[in-house]
Each structure stands twice: as C-alpha cells, then as structure tokens.
C-alpha atoms as a PDB file:
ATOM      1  CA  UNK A   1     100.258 125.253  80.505  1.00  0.00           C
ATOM      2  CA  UNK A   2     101.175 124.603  83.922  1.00  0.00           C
ATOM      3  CA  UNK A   3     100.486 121.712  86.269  1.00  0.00           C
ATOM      4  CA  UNK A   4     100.541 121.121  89.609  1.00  0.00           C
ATOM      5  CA  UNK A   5     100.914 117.331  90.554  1.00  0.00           C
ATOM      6  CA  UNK A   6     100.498 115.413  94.231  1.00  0.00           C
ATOM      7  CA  UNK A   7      99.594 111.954  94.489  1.00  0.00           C
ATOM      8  CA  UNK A   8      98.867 109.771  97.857  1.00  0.00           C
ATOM      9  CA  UNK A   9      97.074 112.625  99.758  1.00  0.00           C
ATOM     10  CA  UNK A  10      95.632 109.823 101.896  1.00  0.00           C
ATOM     11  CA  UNK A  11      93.115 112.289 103.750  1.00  0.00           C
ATOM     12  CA  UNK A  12      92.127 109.833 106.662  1.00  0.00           C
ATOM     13  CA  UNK A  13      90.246 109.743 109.642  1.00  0.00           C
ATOM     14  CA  UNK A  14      92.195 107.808 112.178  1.00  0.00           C
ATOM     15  CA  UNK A  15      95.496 109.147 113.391  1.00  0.00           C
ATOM     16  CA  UNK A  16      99.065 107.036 112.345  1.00  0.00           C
ATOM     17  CA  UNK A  17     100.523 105.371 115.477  1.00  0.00           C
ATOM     18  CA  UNK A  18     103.274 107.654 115.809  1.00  0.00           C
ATOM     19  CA  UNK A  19     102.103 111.078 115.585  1.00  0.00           C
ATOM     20  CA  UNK A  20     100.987 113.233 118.587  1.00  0.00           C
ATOM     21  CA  UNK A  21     100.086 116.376 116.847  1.00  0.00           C
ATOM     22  CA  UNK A  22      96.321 117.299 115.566  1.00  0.00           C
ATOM     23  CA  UNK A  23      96.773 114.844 112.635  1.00  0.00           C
ATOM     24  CA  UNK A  24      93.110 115.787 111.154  1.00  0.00           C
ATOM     25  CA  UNK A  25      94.154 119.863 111.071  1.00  0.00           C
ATOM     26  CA  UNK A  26      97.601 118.822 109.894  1.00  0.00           C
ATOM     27  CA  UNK A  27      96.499 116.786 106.856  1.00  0.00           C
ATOM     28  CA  UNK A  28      94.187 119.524 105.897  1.00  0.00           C
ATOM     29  CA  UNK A  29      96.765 122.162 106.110  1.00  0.00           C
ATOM     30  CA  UNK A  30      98.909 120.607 103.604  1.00  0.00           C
ATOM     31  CA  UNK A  31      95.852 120.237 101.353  1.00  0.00           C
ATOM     32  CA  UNK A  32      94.949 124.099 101.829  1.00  0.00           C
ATOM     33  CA  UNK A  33      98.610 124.383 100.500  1.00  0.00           C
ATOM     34  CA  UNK A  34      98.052 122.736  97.330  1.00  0.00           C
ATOM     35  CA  UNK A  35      95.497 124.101  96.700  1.00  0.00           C
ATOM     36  CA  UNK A  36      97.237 127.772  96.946  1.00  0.00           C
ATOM     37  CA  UNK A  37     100.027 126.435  95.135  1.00  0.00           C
ATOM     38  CA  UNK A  38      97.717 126.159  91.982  1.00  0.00           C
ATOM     39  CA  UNK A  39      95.982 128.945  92.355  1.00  0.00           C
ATOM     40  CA  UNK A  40      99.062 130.927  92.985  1.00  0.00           C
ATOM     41  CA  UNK A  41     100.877 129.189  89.511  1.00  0.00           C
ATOM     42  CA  UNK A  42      97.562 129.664  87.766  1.00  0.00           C
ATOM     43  CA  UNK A  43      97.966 125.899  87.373  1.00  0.00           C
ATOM     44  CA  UNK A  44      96.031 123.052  86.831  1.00  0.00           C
ATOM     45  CA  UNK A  45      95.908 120.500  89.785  1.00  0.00           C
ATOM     46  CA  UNK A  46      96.769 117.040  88.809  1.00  0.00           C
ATOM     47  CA  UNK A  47      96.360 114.140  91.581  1.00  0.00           C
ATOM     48  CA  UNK A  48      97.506 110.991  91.171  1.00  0.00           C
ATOM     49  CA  UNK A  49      95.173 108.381  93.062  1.00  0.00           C
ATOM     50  CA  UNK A  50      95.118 107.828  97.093  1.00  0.00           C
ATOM     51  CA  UNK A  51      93.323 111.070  97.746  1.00  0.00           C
ATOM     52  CA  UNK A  52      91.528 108.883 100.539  1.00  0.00           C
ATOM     53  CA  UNK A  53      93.331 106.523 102.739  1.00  0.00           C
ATOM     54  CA  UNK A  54      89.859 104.521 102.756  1.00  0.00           C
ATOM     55  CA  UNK A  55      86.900 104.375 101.652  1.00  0.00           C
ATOM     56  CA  UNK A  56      85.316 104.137 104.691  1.00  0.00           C
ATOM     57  CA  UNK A  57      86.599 107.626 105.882  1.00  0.00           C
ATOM     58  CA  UNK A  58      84.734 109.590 107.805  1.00  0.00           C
ATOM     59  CA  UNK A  59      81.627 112.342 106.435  1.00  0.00           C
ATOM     60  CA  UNK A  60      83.667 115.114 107.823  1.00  0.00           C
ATOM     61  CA  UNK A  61      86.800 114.731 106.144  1.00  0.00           C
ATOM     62  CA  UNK A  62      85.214 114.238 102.571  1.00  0.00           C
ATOM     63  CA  UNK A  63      82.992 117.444 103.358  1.00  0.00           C
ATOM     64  CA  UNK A  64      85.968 119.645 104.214  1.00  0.00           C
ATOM     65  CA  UNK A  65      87.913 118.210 101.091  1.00  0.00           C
ATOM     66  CA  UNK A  66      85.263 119.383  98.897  1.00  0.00           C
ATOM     67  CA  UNK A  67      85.423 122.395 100.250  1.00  0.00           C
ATOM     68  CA  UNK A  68      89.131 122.750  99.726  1.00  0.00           C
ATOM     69  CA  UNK A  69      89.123 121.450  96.773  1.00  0.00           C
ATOM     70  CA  UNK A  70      86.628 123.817  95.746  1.00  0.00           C
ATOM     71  CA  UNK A  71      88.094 126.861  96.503  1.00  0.00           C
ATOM     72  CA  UNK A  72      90.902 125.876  93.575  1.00  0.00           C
ATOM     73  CA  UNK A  73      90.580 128.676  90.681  1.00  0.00           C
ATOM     74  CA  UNK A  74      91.292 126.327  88.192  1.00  0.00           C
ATOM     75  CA  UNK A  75      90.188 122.139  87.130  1.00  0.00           C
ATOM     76  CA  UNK A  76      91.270 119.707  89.315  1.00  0.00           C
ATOM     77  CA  UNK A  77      91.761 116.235  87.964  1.00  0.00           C
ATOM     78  CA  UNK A  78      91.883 112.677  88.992  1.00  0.00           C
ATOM     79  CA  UNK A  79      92.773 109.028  88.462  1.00  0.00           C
ATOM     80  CA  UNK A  80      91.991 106.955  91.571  1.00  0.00           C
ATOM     81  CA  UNK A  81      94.351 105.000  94.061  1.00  0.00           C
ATOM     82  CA  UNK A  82      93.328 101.206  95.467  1.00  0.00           C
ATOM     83  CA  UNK A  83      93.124 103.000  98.893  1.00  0.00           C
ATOM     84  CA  UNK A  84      90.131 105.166  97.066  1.00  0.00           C
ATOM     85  CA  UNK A  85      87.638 101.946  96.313  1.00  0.00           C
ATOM     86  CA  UNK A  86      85.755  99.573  98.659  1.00  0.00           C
ATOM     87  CA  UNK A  87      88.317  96.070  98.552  1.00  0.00           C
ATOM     88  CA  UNK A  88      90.126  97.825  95.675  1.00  0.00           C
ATOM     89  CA  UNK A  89      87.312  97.224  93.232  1.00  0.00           C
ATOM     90  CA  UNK A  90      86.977 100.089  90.570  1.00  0.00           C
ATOM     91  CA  UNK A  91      83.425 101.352  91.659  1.00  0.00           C
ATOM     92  CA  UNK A  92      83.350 105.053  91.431  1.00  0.00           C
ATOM     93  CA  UNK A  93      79.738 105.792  93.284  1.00  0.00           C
ATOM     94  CA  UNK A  94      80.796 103.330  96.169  1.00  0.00           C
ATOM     95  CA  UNK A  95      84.364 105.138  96.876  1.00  0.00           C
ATOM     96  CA  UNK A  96      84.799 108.573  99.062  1.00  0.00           C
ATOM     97  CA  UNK A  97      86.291 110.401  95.978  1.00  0.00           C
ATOM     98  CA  UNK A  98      82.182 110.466  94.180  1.00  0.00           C
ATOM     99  CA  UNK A  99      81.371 113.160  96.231  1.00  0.00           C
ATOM    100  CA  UNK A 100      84.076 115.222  95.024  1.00  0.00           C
ATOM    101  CA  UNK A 101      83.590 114.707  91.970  1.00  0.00           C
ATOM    102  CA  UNK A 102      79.444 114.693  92.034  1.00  0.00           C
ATOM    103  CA  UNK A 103      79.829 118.402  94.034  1.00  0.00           C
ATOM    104  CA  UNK A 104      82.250 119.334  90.778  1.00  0.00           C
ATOM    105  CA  UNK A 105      85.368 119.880  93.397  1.00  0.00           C
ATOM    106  CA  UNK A 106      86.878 117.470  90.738  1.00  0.00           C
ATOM    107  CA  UNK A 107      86.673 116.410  87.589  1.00  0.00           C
ATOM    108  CA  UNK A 108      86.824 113.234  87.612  1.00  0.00           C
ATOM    109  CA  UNK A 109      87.837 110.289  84.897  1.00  0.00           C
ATOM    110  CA  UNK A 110      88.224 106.884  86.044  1.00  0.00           C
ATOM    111  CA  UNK A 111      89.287 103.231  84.295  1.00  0.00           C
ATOM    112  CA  UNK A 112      90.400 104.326  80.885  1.00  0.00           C
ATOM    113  CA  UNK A 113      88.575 107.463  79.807  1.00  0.00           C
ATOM    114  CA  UNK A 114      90.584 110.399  78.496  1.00  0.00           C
ATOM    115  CA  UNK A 115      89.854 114.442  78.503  1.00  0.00           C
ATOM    116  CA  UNK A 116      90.774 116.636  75.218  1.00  0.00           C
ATOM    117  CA  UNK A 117      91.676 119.858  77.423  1.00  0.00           C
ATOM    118  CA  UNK A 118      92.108 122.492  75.136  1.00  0.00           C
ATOM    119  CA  UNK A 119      93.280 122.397  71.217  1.00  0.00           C
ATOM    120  CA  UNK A 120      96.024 124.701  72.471  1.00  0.00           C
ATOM    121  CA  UNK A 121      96.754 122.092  75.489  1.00  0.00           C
ATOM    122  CA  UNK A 122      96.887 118.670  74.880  1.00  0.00           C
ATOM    123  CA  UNK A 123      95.233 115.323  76.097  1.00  0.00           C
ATOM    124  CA  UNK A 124      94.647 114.112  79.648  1.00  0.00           C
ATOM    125  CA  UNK A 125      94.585 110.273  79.405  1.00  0.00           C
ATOM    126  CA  UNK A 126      93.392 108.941  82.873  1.00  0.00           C
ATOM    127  CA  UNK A 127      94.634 105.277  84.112  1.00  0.00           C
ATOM    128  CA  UNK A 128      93.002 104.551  87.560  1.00  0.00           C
ATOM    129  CA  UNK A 129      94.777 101.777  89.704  1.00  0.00           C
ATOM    130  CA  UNK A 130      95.073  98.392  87.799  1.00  0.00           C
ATOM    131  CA  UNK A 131      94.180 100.393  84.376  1.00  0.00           C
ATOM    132  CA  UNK A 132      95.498 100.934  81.253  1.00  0.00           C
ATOM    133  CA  UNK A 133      95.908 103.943  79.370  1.00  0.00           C
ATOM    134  CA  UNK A 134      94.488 105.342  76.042  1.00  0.00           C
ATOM    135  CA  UNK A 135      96.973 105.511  73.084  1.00  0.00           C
ATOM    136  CA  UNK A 136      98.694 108.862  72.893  1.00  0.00           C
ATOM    137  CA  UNK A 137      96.950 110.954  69.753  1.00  0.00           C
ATOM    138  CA  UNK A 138      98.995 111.959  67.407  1.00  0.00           C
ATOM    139  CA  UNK A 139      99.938 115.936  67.381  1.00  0.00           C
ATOM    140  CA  UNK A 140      98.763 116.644  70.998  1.00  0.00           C
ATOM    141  CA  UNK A 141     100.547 116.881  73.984  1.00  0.00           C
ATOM    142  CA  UNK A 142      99.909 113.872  75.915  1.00  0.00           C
ATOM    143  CA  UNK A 143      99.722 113.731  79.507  1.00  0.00           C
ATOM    144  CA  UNK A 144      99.561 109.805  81.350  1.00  0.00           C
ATOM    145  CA  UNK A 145      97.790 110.709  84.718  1.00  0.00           C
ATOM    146  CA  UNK A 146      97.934 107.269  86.880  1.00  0.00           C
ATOM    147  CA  UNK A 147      98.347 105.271  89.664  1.00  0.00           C
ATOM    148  CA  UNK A 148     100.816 103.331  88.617  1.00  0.00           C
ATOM    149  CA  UNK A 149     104.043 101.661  90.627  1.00  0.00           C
ATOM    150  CA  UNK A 150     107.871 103.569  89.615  1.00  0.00           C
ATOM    151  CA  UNK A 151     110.713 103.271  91.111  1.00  0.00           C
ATOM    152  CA  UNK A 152     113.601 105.335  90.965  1.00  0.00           C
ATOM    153  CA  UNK A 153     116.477 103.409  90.352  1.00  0.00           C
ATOM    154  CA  UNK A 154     115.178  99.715  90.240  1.00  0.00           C
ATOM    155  CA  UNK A 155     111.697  97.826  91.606  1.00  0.00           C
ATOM    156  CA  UNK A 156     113.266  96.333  95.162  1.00  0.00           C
ATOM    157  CA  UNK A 157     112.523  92.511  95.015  1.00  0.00           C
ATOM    158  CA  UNK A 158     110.315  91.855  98.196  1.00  0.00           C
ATOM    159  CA  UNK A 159     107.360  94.476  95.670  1.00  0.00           C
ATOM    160  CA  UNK A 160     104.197  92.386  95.220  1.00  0.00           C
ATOM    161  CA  UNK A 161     102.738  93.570  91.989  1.00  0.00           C
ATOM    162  CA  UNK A 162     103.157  95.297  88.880  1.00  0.00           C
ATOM    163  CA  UNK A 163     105.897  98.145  88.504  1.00  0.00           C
ATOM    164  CA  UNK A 164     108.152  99.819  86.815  1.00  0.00           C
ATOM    165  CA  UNK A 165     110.977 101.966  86.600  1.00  0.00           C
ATOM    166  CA  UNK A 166     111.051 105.296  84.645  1.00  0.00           C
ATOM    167  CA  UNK A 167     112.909 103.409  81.704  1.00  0.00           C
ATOM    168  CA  UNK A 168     110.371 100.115  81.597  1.00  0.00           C
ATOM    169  CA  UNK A 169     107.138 102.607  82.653  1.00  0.00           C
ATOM    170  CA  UNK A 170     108.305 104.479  79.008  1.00  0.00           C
ATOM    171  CA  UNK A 171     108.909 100.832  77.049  1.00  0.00           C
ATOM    172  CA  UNK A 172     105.496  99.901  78.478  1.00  0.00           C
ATOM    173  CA  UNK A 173     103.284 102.650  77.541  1.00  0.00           C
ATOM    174  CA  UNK A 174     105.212 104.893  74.824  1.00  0.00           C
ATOM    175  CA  UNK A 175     104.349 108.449  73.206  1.00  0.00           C
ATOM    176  CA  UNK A 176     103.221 110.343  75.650  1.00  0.00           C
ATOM    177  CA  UNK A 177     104.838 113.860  76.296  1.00  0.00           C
ATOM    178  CA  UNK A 178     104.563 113.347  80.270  1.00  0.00           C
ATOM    179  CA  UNK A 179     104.251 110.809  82.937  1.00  0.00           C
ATOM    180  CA  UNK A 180     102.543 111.621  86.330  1.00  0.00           C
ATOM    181  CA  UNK A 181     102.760 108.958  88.621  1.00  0.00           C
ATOM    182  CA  UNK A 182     100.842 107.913  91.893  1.00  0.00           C
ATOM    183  CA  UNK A 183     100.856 105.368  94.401  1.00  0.00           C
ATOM    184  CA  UNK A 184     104.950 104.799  95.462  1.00  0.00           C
ATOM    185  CA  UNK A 185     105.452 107.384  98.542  1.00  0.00           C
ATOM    186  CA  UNK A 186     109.025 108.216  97.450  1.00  0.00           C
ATOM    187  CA  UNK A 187     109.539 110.959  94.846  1.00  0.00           C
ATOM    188  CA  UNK A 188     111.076 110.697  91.635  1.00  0.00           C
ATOM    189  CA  UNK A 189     111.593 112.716  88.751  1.00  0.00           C
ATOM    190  CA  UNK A 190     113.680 111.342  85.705  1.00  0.00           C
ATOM    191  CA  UNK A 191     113.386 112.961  82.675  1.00  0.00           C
ATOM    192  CA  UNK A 192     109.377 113.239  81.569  1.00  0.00           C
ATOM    193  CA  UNK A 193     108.625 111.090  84.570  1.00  0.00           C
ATOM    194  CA  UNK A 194     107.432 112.635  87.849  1.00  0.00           C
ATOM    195  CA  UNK A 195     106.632 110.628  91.100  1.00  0.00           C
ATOM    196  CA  UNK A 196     105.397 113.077  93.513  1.00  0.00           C
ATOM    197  CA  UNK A 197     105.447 110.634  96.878  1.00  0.00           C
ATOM    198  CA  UNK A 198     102.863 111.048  99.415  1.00  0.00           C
ATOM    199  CA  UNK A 199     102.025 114.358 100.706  1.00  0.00           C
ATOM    200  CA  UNK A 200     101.721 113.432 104.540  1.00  0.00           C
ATOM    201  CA  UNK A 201     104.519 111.715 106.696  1.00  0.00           C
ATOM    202  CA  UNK A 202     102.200 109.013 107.869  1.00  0.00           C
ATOM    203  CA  UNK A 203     104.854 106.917 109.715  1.00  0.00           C
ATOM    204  CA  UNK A 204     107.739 107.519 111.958  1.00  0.00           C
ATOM    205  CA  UNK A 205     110.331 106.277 109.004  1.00  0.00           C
ATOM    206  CA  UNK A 206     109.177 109.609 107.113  1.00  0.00           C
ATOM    207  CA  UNK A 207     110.544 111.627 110.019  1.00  0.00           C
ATOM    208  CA  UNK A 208     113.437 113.468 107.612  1.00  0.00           C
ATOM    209  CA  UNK A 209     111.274 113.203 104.469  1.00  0.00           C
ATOM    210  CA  UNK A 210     110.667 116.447 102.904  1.00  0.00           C
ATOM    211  CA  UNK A 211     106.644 116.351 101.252  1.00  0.00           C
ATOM    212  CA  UNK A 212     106.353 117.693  98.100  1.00  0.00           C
ATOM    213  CA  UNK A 213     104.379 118.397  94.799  1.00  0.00           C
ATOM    214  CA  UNK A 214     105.859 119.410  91.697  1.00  0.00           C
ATOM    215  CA  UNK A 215     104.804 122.271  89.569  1.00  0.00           C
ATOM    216  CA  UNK A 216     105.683 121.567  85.192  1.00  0.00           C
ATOM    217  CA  UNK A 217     105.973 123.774  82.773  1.00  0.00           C
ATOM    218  CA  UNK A 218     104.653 121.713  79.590  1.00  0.00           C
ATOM    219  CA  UNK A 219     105.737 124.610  77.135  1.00  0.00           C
ATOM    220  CA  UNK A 220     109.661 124.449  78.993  1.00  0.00           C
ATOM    221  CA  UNK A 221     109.079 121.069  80.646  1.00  0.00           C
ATOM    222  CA  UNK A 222     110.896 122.776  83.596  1.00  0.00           C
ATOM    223  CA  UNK A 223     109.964 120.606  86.768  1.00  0.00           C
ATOM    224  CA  UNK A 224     110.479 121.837  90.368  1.00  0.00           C
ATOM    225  CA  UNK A 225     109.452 120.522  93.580  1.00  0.00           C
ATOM    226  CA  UNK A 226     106.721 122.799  95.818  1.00  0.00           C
ATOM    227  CA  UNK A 227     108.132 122.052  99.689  1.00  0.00           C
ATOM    228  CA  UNK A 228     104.820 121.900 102.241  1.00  0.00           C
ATOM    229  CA  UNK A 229     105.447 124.195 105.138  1.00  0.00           C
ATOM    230  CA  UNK A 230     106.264 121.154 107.879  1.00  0.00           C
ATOM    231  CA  UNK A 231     106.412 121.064 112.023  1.00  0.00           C
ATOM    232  CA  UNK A 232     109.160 119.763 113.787  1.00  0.00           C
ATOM    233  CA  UNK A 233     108.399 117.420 116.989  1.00  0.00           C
ATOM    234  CA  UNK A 234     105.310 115.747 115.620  1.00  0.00           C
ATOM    235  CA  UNK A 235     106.344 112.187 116.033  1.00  0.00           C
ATOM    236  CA  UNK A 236     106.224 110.416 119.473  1.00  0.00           C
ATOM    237  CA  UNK A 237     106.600 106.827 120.910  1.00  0.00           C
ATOM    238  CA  UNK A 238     103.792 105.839 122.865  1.00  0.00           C
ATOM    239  CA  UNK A 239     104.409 105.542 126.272  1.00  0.00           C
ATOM    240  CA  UNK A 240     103.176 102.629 127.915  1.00  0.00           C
ATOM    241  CA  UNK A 241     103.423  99.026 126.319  1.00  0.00           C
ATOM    242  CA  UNK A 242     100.733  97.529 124.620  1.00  0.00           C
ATOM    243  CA  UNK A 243      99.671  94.430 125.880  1.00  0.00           C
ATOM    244  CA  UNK A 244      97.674  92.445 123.234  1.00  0.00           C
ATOM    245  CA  UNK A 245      94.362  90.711 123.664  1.00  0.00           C
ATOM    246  CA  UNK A 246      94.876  88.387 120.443  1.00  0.00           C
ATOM    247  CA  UNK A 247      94.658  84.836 121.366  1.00  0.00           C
ATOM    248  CA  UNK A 248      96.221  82.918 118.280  1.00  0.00           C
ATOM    249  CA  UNK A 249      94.621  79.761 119.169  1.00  0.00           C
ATOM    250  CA  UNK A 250      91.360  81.372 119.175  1.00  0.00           C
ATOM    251  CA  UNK A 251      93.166  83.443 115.711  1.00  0.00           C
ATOM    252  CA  UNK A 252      93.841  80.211 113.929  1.00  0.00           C
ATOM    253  CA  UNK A 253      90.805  78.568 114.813  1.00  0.00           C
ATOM    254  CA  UNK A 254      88.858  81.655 113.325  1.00  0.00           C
ATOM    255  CA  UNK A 255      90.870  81.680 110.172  1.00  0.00           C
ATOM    256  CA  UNK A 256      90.420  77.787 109.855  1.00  0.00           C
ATOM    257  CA  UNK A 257      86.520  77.726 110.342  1.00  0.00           C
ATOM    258  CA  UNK A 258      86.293  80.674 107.601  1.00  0.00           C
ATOM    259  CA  UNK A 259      87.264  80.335 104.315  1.00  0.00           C
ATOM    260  CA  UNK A 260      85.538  83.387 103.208  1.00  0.00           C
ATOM    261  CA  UNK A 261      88.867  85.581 101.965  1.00  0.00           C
ATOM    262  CA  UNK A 262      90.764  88.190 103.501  1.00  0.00           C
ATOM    263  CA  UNK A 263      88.053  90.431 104.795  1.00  0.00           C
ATOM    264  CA  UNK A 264      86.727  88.111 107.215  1.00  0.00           C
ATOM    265  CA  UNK A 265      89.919  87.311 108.599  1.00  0.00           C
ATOM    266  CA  UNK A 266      90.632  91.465 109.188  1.00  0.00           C
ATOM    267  CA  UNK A 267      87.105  90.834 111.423  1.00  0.00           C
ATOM    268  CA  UNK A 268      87.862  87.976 113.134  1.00  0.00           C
ATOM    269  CA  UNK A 269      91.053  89.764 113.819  1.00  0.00           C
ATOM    270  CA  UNK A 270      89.562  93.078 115.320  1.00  0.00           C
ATOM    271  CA  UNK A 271      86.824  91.107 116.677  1.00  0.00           C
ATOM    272  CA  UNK A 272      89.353  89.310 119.026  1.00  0.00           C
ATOM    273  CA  UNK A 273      91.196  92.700 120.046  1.00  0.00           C
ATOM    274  CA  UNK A 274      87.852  93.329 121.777  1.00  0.00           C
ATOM    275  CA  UNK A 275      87.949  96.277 123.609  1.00  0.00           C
ATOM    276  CA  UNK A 276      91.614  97.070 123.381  1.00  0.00           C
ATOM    277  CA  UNK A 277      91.761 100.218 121.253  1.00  0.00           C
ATOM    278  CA  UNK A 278      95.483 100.586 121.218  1.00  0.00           C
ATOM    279  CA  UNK A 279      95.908  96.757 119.590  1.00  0.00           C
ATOM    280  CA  UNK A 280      92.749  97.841 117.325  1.00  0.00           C
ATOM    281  CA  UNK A 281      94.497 100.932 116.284  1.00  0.00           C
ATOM    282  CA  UNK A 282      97.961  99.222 115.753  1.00  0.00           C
ATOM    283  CA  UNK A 283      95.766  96.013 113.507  1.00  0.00           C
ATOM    284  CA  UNK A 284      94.421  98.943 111.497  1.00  0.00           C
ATOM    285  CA  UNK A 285      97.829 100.761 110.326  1.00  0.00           C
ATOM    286  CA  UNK A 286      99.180  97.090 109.534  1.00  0.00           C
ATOM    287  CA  UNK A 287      95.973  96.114 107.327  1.00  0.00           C
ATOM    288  CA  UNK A 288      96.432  99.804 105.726  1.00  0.00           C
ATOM    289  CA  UNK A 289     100.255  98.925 105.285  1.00  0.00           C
ATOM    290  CA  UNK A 290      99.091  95.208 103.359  1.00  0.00           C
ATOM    291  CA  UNK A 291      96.668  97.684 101.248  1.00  0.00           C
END
C-alpha cells in the first residue's frame, strides 16, 4: 500500500500578517496538489489533524475543501488537530472538519476509534489531539495516525505540553509498524516516524521553508518527501506603522473585573481594538500562535 501523509493544512479564512499574495487561492492550490499527489501514487491520503486553522472558518472555505477533497480517487483519512475543535474540546459535530466528513470527502475517526482497512493492509488506529491510541493487533500492519507533538532531535524547553521525540514517541506507544505525526510545523522523518510539518508558510520565519508531504511505501517502507510547487515574493512588511488602540489600564481593568477564563479576556481584548482592523488582525495571529 501506499500513503500519502500532510498534517497542519490549516485552511483559514483570514490572511497571515505577512503575506501579500491571494492567500485564500494559494492555500487551495497546495491542497489541489495533494490531492493529485494521491491520486497520481494511487495512494491513500493520510492527514494528520489541523486541517482547519479554526473552527470558526468561514462557509466558503469548508465548501471548496469538500470539494477538493472529494475529487481524491481513493479514502482520505483523519485524526483531528486542537485548531479543528471549538476551545480545543473534542466535539466532532461542533468543529469545521463534520462537514467533510458528513459529505463523505473524509472518512473520519476521532478520540480513539480504529479502522481494519483491508486483511491484505493493515490497521489504521486514529489518536485525535490529547488522545490515546488503540493497542497495535497482533499480525497486522499497524499504522498510529495522530496529532501528537515530535521533535526531531530533542523537545526545546520553553514547549508547553506533552511531546516527544521519535525515540520517547516509540517507548511511549510501542508496536506499531508506522508513526504519522501532526501538529509540530517542522518535518521529520527518523526511521518509522514521519512528521510532515505544515503545508502552508503561514509566517514570515517560513520564508526558506520548503512544504512538503511524504509519500510511504508500507511493503518497502521507502519514504520520500512530495515538494508543493511554491511562489517566490509572497511575503511583505506592511508599510505604514500600526498604531494601537489598546489602553492597558482599561486592559487590566477588564481582565480584573472578569474572571471568566481565557475566552473572555481574547473579547475584552478585541473589544478594546475597536475599530482598528490592523491591531485586530495582528491580536488574531498572536491568539492563533497561543493555540
């Protein structure tokens, strides 16, 4: 069998700060690429959480997903991402990725669930963000698709939350035949462990990063990355200085008065930005950043 793998898609909505191309024909583009990568390897798609970059994205970006998605000759499956679910709560009919799966663009396993593919195949075990996996079954061919934090060489210390390297992601959860791994936007691929990184350069620091998926041969276990067709020149600084309406008094006395969690305080932050849609903008890519 053959797979193709991408994680982090982030389809989205809003454009990043820093690019000054058509970011919504851009993002699709890569996923019309994907798409022809599996249906040109006669391979199964495989994505690894993050296809959304919210859950409050817009209709028309989840409508022309499913119809990418749907022209893919063969299954598509999919664990999902925190940046898939409303406040990173594992509710499948209140996240942008139901749709796709409800229309049959994907098929779909959340939490813990796992899909016998073929005899001939193996076992798809499915471990959505904060999830664990199903035990490997003995004589198959056991694939871990997940969301799940790896790092390359070691987890850098500033992290916040659980992660792994290839060597501790194999201590933690052993058996399995291969490890495809979403939610870290750098690739990696050591040994039976592949970390696609994200497939859109969402922030000027990705400027000389090359996106990628991978394509694996589970009879050869021969992995090689798939390079996206890319366009030079699409980042930019913007051009005039943003002057911020954020009073911090105002800030602190909002966050003081309500002790309702972190939500309210993203409100009472946008809420004092008013009507300045650059500083609303900027607020948004740092509360997707702390996502």
């Amino acid at each position: 069998m053959k797979i193709v793998f991408q994680s982090d898609i982030h389809l989205r909505s809003t454009i990043p700060v820093n690019r000054i191309d058509d970011y919504m024909e851009a993002q699709f583009d890569k996923l019309e690429q994907l798409v022809g990568f599996a249906n040109l390897y006669d391979a199964q798609l495989m994505l690894g959480g993050d296809i959304f970059d919210s859950h409050k994205v817009s209709a028309e970006v989840i409508s022309r997903a499913i119809e990418v998605f749907d022209r893919c000759e063969n299954d598509v499956f999919a664990c999902s991402g925190q940046h898939d679910l409303p406040y990173h709560e594992v509710a499948l009919r209140k996240s942008p990725v139901f749709p796709l799966y409800f229309s049959g663009g994907i098929t779909y396993c959340g939490d813990d669930w796992y899909m016998n593919m073929d005899s001939a195949v193996g076992v798809v075990h499915f471990c959505s963000w904060e999830k664990n996996p199903t035990k490997p079954q003995p004589g198959q061919f056991n694939i871990l698709l997940g969301h799940i934090s790896v790092f390359e060489g070691s987890v850098p210390f500033y992290f916040k939350g659980e992660a792994y390297t290839p060597k501790t992601l194999r201590e933690k959860y052993p058996g399995f035949d291969l490890y495809l791994c979403g939610d870290i936007h750098l690739p990696c691929v050591d040994g039976n462990v592949v970390v696609s990184g994200s497939m859109m350069r969402m922030s000027i620091n990705q400027v000389d990063y090359r996106p990628r998926a991978y394509l694996i041969d589970t009879e050869t276990m021969k992995i090689e990355p798939l390079y996206y067709n890319i366009k030079d020149d699409v980042f930019g600084v913007p051009d005039k200085k943003v002057e911020s309406t954020l009073n911090l008094d105002d800030l602190i006395s909002a966050m003081k008065s309500n002790a309702v969690g972190r939500e309210s305080y993203k409100r009472d932050c946008f809420a004092l930005a008013k009507d300045d849609e650059d500083v609303k903008l900027i607020m948004g890519e740092i509360f997707d950043e702390l996502n």
